[in-house]
Protein backbone atom coordinates (compact mmCIF):
# COMPACT_ATOMS: atom_id res chain seq x y z
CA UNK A 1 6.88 -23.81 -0.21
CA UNK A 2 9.89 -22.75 1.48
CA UNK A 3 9.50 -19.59 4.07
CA UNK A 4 12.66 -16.50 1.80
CA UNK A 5 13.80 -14.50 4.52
CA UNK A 6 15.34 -11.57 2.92
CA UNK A 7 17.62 -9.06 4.13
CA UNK A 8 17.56 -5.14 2.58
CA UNK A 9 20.76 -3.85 3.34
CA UNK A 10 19.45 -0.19 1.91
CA UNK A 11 22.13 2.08 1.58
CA UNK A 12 24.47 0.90 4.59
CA UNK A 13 27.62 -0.66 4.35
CA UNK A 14 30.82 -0.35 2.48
CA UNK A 15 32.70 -3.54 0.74
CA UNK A 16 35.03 -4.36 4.12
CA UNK A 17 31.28 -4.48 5.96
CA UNK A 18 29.45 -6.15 3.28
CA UNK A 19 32.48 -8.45 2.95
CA UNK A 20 32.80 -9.56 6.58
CA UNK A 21 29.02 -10.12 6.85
CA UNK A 22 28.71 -11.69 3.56
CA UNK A 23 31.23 -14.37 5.01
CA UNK A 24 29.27 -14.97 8.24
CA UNK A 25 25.84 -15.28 6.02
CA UNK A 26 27.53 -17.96 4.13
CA UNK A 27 28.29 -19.80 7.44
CA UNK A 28 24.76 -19.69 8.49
CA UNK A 29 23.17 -20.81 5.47
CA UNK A 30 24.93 -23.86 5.70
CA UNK A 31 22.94 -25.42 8.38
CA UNK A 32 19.66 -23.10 7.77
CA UNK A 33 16.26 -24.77 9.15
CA UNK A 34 14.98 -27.03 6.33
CA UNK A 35 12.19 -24.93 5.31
CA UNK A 36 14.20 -21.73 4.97
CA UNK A 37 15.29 -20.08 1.98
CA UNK A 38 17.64 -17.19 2.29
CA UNK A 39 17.86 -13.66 -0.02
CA UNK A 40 20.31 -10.82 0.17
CA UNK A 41 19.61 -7.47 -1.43
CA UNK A 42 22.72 -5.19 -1.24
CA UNK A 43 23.53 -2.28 -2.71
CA UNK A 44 25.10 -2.46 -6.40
CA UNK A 45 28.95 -1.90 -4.95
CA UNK A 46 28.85 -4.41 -2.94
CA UNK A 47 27.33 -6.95 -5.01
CA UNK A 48 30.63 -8.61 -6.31
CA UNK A 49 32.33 -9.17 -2.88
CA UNK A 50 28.83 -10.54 -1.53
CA UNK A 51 28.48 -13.02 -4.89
CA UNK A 52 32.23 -14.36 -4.14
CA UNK A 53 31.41 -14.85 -0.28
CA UNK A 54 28.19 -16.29 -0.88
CA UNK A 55 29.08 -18.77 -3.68
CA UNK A 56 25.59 -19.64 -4.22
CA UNK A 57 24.24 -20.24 -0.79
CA UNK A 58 22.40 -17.39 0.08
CA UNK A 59 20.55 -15.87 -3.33
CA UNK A 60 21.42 -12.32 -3.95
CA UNK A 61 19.32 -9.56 -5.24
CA UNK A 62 20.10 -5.70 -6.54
CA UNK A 63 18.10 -3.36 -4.69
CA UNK A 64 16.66 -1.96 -8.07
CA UNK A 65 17.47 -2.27 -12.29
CA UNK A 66 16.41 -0.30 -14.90
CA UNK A 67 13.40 -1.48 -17.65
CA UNK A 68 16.22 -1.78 -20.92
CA UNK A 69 19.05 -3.86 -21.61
CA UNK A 70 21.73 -0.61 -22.17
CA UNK A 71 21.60 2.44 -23.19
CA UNK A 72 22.17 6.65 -22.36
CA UNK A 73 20.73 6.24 -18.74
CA UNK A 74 22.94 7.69 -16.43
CA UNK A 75 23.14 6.33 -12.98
CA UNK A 76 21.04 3.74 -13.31
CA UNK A 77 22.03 -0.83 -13.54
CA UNK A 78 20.43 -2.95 -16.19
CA UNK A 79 19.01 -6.44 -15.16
CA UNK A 80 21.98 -7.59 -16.94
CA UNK A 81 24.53 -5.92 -14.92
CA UNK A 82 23.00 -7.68 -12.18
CA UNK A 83 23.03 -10.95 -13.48
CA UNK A 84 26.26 -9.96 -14.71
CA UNK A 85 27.13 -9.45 -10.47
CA UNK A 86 26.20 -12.88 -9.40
CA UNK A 87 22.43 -12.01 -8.67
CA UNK A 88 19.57 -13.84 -9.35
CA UNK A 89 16.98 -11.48 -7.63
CA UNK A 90 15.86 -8.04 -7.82
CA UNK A 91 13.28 -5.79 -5.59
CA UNK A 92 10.82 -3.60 -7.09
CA UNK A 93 8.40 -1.03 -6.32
CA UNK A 94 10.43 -0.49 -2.77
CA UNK A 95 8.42 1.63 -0.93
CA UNK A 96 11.02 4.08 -0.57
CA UNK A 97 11.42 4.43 -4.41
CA UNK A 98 8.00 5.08 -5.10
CA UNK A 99 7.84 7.85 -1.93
CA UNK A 100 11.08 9.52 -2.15
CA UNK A 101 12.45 9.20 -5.62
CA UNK A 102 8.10 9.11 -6.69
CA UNK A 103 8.41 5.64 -9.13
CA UNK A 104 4.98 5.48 -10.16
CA UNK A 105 2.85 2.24 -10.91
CA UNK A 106 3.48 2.55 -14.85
CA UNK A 107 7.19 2.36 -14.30
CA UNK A 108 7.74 0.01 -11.41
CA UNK A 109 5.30 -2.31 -14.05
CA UNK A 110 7.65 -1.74 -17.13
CA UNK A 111 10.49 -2.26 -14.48
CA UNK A 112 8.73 -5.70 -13.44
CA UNK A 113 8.40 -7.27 -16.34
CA UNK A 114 11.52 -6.93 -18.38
CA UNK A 115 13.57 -7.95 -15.00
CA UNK A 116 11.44 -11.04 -15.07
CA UNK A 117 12.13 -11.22 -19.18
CA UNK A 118 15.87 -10.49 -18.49
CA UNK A 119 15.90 -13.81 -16.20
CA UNK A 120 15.93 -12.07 -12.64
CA UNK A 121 13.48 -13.22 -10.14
CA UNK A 122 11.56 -10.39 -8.86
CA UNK A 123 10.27 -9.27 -5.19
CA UNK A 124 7.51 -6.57 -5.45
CA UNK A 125 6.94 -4.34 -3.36
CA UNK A 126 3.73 -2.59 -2.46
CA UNK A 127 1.88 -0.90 0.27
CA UNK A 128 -0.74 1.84 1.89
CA UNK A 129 0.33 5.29 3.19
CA UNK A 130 -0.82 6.02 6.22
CA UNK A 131 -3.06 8.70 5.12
CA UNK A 132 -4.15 5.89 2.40
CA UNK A 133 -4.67 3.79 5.41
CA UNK A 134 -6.56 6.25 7.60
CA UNK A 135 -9.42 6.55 4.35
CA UNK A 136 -10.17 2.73 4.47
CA UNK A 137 -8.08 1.91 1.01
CA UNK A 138 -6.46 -0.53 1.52
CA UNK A 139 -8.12 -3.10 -0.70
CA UNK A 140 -8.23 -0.20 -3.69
CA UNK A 141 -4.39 0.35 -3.29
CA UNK A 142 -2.54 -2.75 -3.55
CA UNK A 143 -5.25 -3.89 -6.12
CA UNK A 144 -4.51 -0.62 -8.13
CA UNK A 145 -0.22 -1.32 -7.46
CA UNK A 146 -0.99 -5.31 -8.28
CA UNK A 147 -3.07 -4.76 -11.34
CA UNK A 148 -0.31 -1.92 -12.91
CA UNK A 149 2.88 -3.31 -11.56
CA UNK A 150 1.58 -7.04 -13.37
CA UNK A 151 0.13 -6.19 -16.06
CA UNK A 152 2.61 -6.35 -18.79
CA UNK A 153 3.93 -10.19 -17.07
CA UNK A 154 2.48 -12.91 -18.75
CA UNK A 155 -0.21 -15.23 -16.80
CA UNK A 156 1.87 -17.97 -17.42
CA UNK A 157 5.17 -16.57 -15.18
CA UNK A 158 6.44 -18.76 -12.83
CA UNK A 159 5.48 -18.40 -9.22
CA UNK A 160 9.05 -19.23 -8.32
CA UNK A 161 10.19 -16.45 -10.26
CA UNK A 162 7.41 -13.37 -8.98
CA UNK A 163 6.92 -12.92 -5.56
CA UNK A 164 5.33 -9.97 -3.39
CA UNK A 165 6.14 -8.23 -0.64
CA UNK A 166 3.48 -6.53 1.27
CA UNK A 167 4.97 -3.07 3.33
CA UNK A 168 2.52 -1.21 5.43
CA UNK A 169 3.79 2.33 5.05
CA UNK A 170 2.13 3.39 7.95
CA UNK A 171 3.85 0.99 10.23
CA UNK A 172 6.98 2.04 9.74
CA UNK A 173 8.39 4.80 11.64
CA UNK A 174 5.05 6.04 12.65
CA UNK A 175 4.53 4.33 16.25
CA UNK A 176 2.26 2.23 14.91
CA UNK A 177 1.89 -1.65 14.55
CA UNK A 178 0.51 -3.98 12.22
CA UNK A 179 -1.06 -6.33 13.84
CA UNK A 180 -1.81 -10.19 12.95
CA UNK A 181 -5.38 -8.87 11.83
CA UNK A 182 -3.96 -6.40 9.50
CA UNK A 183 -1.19 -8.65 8.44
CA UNK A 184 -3.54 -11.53 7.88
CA UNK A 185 -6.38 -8.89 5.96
CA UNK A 186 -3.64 -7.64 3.31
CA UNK A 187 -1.99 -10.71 2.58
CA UNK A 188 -5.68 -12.34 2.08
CA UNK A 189 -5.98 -9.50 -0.42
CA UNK A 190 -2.73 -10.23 -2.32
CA UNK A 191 -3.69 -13.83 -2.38
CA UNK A 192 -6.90 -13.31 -4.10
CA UNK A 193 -5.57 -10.95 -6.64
CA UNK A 194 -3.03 -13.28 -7.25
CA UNK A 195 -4.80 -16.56 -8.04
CA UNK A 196 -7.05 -14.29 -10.04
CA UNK A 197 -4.40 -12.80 -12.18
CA UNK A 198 -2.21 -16.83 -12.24
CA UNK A 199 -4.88 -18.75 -12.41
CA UNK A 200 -2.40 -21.84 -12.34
CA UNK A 201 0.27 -20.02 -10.12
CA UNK A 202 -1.02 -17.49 -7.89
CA UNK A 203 -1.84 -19.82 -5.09
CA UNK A 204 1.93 -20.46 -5.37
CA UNK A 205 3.43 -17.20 -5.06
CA UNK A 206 5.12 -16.40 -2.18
CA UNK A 207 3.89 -13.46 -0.08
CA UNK A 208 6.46 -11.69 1.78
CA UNK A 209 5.46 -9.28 4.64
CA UNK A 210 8.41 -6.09 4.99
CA UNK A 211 6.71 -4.22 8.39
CA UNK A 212 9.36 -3.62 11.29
CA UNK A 213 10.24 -6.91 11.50
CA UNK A 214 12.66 -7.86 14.27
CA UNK A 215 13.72 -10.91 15.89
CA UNK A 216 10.94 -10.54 18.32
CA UNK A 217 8.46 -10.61 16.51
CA UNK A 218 9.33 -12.92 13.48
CA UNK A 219 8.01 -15.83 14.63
CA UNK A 220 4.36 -14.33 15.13
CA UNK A 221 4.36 -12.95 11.61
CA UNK A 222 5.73 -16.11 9.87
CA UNK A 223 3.12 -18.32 11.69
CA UNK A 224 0.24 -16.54 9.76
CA UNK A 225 -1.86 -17.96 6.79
CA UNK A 226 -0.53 -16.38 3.32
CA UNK A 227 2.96 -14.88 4.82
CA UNK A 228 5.56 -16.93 3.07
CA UNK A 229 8.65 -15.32 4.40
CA UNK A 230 10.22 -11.59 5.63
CA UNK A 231 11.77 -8.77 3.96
CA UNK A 232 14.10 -7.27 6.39
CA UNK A 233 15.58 -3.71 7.06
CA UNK A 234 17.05 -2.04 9.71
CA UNK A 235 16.77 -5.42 11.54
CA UNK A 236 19.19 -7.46 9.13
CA UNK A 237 22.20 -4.92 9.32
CA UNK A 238 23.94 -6.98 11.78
CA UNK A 239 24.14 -10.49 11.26
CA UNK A 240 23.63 -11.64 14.81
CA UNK A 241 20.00 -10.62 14.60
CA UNK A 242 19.26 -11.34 11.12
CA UNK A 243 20.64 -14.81 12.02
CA UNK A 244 18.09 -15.25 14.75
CA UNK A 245 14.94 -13.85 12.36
CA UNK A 246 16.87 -16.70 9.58
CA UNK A 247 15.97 -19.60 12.48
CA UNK A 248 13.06 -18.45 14.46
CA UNK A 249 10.25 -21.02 15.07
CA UNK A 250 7.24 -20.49 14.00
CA UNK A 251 4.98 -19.84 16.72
């Protein structure tokens, strides 16, 4: 399978940013490496001018959607509106949803599978704490956040349609690393789950990892049994370095 290297734009730029990198994102993905794929999740206002810059050659995600088709929800983007933008993609279960604006396992699942009903291919998210981290629970968490955030989408869903993306929590911001061992541990973990849950699929799934990762240390992560690609944050804000994590060898 081909290695998605995703960028997470968060809440940063405005439509003459997103529009000038958009159009140097389209330039690069016309000569990417020939086992790269290439994902953009912006924020909802900027999804049109990235869709018309893109034209189809970097696939573009919303950052989030909301589990119904319309309705009186205030504030919030259906999985059609998205489609409706030009995406094809959506994240869920972003670690900063679940911590700050406290989306719980129930919702990010309803969330899951009607994007995946709706037609949107989904990237969950999941992830220790570092207090989760400290107690040794890592196996018991992202089983607990894999078995609720799956378990409304059918065994037979196509592994080119769900992926994962593991975030250590901890990791970020913290001063504190994940190494290849703990890299190598959790994705092992996802993988298992996975090919239990798809029996015919799971082994297909990509597996993201979404740590602090930077052009420096891209090519270590990608190199790793079960990591399938990146999901990139503060690192993919400027397209110089994004475009070097996009090409880096594996090690």
């Amino acid at each position: 399978m081909k290695l998605l290297m995703a960028a997470n734009w968060k809440m940063f730029k405005k439509l003459d940013e997103a529009a000038l990198y958009s159009k140097e994102l389209a330039k690069l993905a016309r000569n990417l490496p020939p086992d790269r794929e290439v994902a953009l999740f912006a924020p909802f206002t900027s999804l049109r001018v990235c869709a018309d810059n893109l034209g189809g050659s970097v696939a573009l995600g919303g950052q989030n959607c909301y589990p119904a088709a319309e309705g009186a929800f205030t504030g919030e983007i259906s999985p059609g509106m998205l489609l409706d933008c030009g995406c094809s993609h959506v994240l869920v279960g972003h670690s900063e949803r679940r911590a700050i604006l406290g989306e719980n396992d129930a919702f990010i699942g309803k969330k899951c599978a009607f994007a995946l009903s709706a037609g949107l291919q989904v990237l969950l998210c999941i992830g220790e704490s570092l207090e989760e981290r400290d107690k040794g629970l890592l196996r018991a968490v992202l089983e607990r956040q894999l078995g609720e955030d799956l378990a409304a989408v059918p065994e037979t869903a196509s592994a080119q349609n769900l992926s994962v993306a593991y975030e250590p929590v901890w990791a970020i911001g913290t001063g504190r690393v994940a190494g290849a061992p703990d890299i190598l541990e959790a994705h092992a973990l996802i993988r298992a789950f996975l090919e239990r849950r798809f029996p015919d699929r799971g082994k297909m799934m990509r597996i993201l990892y979404g740590g602090s990762v930077k052009p420096e240390n891209v090519a270590e992560i990608i190199a790793l049994d079960n990591v399938n690609g990146v999901l990139v944050g503060g690192a993919s804000l400027q397209i110089d370095g994004f475009s070097r994590i996009v090409r880096a060898p594996v090690a």
